[in-house]
Protein backbone atom coordinates (compact mmCIF):
# COMPACT_ATOMS: atom_id res chain seq x y z
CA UNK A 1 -30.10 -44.22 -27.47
CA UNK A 2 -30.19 -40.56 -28.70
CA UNK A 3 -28.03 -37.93 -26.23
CA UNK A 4 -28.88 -34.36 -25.58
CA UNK A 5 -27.03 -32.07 -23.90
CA UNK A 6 -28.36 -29.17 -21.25
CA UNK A 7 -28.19 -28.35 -17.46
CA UNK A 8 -30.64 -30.91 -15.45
CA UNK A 9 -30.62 -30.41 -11.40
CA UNK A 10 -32.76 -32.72 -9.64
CA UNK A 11 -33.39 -31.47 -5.41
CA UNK A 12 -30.29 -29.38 -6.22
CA UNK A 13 -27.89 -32.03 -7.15
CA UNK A 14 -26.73 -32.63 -10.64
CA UNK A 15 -27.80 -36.35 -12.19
CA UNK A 16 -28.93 -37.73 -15.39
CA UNK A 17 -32.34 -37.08 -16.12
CA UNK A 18 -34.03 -39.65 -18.49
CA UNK A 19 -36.87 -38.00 -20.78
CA UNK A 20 -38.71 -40.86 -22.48
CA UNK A 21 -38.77 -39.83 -26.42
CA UNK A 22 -40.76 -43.59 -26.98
CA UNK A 23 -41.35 -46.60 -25.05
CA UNK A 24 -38.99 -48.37 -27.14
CA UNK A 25 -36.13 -45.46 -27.28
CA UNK A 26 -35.70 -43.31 -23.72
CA UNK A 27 -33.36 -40.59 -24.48
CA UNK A 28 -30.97 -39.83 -21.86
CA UNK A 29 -30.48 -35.94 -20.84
CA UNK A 30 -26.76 -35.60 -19.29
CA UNK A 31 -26.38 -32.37 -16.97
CA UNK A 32 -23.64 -30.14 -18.30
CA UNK A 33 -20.76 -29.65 -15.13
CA UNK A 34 -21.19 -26.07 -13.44
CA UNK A 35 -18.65 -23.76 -15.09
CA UNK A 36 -16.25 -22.96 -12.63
CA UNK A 37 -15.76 -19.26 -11.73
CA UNK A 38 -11.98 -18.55 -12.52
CA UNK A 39 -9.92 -16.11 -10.47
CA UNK A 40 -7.49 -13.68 -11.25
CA UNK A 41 -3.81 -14.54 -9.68
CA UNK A 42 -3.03 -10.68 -9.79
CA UNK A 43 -6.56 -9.43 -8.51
CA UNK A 44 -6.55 -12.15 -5.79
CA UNK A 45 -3.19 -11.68 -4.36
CA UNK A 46 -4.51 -7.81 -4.38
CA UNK A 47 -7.32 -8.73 -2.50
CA UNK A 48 -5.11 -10.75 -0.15
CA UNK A 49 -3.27 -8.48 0.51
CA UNK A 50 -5.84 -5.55 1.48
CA UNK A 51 -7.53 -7.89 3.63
CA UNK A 52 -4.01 -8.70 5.76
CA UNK A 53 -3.32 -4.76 5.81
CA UNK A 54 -6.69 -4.83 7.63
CA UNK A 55 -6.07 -7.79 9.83
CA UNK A 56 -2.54 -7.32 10.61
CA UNK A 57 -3.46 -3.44 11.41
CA UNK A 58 -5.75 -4.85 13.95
CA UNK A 59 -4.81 -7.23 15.95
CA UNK A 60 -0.69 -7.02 15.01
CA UNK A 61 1.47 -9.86 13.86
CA UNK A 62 1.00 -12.39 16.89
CA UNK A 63 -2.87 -11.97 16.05
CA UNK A 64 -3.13 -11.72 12.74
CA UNK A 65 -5.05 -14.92 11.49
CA UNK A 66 -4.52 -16.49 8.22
CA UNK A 67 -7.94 -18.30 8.19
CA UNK A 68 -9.48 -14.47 8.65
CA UNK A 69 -7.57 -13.37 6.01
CA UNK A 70 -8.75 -15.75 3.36
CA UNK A 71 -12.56 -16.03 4.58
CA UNK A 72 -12.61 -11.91 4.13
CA UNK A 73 -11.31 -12.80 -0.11
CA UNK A 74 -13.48 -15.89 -0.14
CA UNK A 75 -10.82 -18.05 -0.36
CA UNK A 76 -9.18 -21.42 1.08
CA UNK A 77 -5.83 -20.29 3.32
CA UNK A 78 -3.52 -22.81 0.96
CA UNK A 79 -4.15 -20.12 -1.49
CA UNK A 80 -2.12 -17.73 0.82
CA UNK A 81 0.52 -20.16 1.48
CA UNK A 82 0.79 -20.53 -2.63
CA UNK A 83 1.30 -16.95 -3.36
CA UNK A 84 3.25 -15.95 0.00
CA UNK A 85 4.67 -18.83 1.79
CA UNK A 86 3.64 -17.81 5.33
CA UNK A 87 2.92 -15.25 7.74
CA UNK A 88 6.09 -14.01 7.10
CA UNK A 89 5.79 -13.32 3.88
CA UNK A 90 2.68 -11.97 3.82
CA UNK A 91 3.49 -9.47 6.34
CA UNK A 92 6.35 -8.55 4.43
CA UNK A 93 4.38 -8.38 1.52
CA UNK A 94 2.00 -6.07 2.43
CA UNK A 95 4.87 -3.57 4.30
CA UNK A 96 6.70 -3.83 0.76
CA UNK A 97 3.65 -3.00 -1.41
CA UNK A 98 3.45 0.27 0.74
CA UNK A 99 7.14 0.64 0.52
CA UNK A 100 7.52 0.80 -3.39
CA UNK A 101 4.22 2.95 -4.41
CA UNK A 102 6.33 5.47 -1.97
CA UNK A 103 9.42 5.14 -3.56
CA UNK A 104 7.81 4.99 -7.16
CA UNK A 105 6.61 8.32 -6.52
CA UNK A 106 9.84 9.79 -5.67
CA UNK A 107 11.56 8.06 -8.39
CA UNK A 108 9.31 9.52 -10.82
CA UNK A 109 9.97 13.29 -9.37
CA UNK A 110 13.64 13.23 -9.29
CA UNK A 111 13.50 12.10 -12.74
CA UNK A 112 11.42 14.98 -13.51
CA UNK A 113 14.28 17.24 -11.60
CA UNK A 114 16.75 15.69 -13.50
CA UNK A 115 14.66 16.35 -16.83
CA UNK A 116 13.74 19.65 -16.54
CA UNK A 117 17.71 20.40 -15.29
CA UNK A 118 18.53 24.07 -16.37
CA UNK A 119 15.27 25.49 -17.79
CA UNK A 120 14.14 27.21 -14.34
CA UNK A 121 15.60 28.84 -11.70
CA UNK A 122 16.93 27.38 -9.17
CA UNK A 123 13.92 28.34 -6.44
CA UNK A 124 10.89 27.39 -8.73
CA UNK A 125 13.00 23.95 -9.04
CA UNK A 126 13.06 24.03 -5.19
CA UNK A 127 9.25 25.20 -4.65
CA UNK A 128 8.36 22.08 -6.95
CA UNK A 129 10.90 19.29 -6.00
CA UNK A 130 9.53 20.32 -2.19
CA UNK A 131 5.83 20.52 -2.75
CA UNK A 132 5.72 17.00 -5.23
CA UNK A 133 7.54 15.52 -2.17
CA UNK A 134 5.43 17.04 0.53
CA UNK A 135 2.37 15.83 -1.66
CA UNK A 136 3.56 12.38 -2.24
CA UNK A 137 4.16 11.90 1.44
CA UNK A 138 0.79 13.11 2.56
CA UNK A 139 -1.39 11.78 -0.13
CA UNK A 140 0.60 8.23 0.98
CA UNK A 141 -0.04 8.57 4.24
CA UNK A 142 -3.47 9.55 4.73
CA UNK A 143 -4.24 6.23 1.96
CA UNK A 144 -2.30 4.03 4.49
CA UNK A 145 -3.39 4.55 7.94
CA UNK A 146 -3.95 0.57 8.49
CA UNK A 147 -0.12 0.32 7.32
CA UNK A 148 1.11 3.20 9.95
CA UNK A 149 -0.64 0.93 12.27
CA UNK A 150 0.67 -2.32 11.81
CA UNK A 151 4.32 -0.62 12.20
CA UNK A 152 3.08 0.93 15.56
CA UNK A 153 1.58 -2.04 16.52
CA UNK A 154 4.24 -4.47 16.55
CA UNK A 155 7.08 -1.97 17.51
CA UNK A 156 5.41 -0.73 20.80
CA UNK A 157 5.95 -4.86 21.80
CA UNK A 158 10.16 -5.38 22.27
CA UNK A 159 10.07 -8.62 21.48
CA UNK A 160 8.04 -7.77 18.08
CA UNK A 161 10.24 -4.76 17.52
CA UNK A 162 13.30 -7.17 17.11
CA UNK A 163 11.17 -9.64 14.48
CA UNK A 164 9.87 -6.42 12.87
CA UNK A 165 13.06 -4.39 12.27
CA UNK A 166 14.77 -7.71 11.02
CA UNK A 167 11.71 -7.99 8.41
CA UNK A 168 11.93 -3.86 7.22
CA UNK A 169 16.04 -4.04 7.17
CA UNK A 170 15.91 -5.31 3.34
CA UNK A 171 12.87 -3.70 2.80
CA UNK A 172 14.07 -0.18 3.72
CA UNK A 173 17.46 -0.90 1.89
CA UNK A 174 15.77 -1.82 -1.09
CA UNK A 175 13.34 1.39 -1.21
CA UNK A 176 14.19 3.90 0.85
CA UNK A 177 17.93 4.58 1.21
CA UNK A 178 18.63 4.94 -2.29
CA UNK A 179 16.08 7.41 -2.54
CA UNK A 180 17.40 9.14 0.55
CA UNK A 181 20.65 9.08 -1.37
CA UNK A 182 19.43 10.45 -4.36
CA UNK A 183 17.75 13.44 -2.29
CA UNK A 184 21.28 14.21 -0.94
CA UNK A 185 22.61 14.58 -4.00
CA UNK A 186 20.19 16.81 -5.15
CA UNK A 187 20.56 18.91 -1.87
CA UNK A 188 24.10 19.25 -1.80
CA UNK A 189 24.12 20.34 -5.28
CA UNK A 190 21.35 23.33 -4.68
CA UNK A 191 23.71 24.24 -1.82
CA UNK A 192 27.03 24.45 -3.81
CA UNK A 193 25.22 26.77 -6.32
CA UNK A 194 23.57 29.17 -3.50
CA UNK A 195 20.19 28.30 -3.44
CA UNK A 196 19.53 26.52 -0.67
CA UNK A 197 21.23 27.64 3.24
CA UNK A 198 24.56 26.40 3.59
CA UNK A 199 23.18 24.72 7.11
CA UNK A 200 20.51 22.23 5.65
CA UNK A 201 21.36 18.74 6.68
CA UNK A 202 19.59 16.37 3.58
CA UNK A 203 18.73 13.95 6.30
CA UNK A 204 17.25 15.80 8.90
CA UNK A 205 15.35 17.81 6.36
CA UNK A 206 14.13 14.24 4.97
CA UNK A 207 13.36 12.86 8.66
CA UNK A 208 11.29 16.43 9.61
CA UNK A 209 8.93 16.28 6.45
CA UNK A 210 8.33 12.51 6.51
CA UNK A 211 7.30 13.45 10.27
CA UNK A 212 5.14 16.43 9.81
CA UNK A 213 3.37 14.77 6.94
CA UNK A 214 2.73 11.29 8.63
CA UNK A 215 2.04 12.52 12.49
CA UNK A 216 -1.80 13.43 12.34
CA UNK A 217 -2.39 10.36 10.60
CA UNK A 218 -0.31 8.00 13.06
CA UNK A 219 -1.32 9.64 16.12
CA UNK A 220 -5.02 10.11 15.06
CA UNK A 221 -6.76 9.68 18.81
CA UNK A 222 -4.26 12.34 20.02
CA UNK A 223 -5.24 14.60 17.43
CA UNK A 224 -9.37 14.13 17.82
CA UNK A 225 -8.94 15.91 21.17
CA UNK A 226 -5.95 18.57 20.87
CA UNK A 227 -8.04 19.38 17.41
CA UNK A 228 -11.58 17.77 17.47
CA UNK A 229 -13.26 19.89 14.70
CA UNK A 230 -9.87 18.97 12.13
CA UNK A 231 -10.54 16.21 9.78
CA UNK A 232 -7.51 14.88 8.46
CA UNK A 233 -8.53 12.68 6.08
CA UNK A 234 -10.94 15.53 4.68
CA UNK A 235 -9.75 16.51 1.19
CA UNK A 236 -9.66 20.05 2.09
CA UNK A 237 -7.48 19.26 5.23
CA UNK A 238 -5.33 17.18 2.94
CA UNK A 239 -4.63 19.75 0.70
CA UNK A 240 -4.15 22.47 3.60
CA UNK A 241 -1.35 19.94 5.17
CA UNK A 242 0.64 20.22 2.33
CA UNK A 243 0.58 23.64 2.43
CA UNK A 244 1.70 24.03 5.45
CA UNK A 245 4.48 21.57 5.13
CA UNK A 246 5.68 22.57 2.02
CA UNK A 247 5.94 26.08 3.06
CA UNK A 248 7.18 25.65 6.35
CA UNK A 249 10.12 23.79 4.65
CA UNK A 250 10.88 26.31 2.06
CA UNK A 251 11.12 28.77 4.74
CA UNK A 252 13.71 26.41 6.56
CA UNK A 253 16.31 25.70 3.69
CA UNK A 254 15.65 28.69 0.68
CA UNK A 255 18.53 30.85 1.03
């Protein structure tokens, strides 16, 4: 009995199809298994994740659902609980993955401070340590509306406010205060020399341009009637915010 090999599909189910070659000698045609369409681990957990920054912005933590998360990937919801654990972890996830391209970005300019050290003037290293901030923060946040509204979501609830501020404890350990840190440094050093006012608190400075550059984007419905014919998300708006913020903070702490 002779054996060839290709795809047969018989009323769209896969089965041996016999061709007869002779009366005496039928050969028997074996269908060939579907390849199976293989997933990136990386790309999927990327996808998972977009799709819970979507859900979770929507409906919060208490009605977030799994099983919505991993029919909008095309996936089963073990694959969630492989890569993440739970909802926990998921949520966590996706409030870290905002976290880090944040504090990336300021890693990489106060490295570029700390390069360039010496070889300008103290107020061009001021105009530029200011405006990469001010850019970094507004680029972020107008990217990561669904994020600013899972955080407002859950926090206007008390009893979610607890479970949320014991998930972003680490989290805002991890990235954010040694950032903040690092920015103090760098403040109270442009103070000692005289460039910056000897009155310029690192932290409120911090807290005010983290709140000027995120406030239009969190409180977006407020903002489409005190300004209906602004949009923030334009690019031209985007680039006009961090203007404004940039300068309005130079004008605060330049001596």
């Amino acid at each position: 009995m002779g054996l060839r090999l290709y795809p047969g599909r018989v009323f769209g189910e896969h089965r041996p199809t016999v061709k007869p070659v002779s009366a005496a000698r039928p050969e028997v045609v074996i269908p060939l298994a579907p390849r199976k369409r293989e997933r990136n681990a990386d790309s999927t957990k990327k996808d998972l994740l977009n799709a819970a920054e979507v859900e979770f912005a929507a409906k919060g933590f208490d009605g977030a659902r799994l099983q919505s998360i991993a029919r909008a990937v095309g996936v089963q919801q073990a694959l969630i609980h492989h890569y993440f654990d739970d909802k926990d972890g998921l949520y966590r996830a996706v409030v870290e993955r905002g976290m880090a391209a944040v504090t990336a970005g300021s890693w990489t300019i106060l490295e570029g401070m700390a390069a360039s050290a010496g070889t300008m003037d103290g107020k061009l290293d001021v105009r530029r340590l200011v405006t990469s901030f001010v850019g970094l923060l507004v680029d972020f946040y107008a990217a990561h509306t669904t994020l600013l509204a899972i955080l407002r979501h859950d926090a206007e609830k008390p009893a979610k406010a607890d479970h949320l501020l014991a998930e972003l404890r680490p989290l805002l350990a991890t990235h954010f205060r040694p950032v903040l840190d690092a920015v103090t440094v760098v403040v109270d050093g442009l103070k000692r020399d005289g460039t910056l006012r000897a009155d310029v608190d690192p932290r409120h400075l911090c807290v005010s341009t983290m709140a000027m550059a995120c406030l239009p984007f969190q409180e977006a419905q407020m903002f489409a009637v005190l300004w209906p014919e602004a949009d923030f998300r334009s690019p031209e708006m985007i680039e006009e915010r961090k203007r404004e913020i940039a300068e309005t903070v130079l004008a605060r702490v330049l001596a």
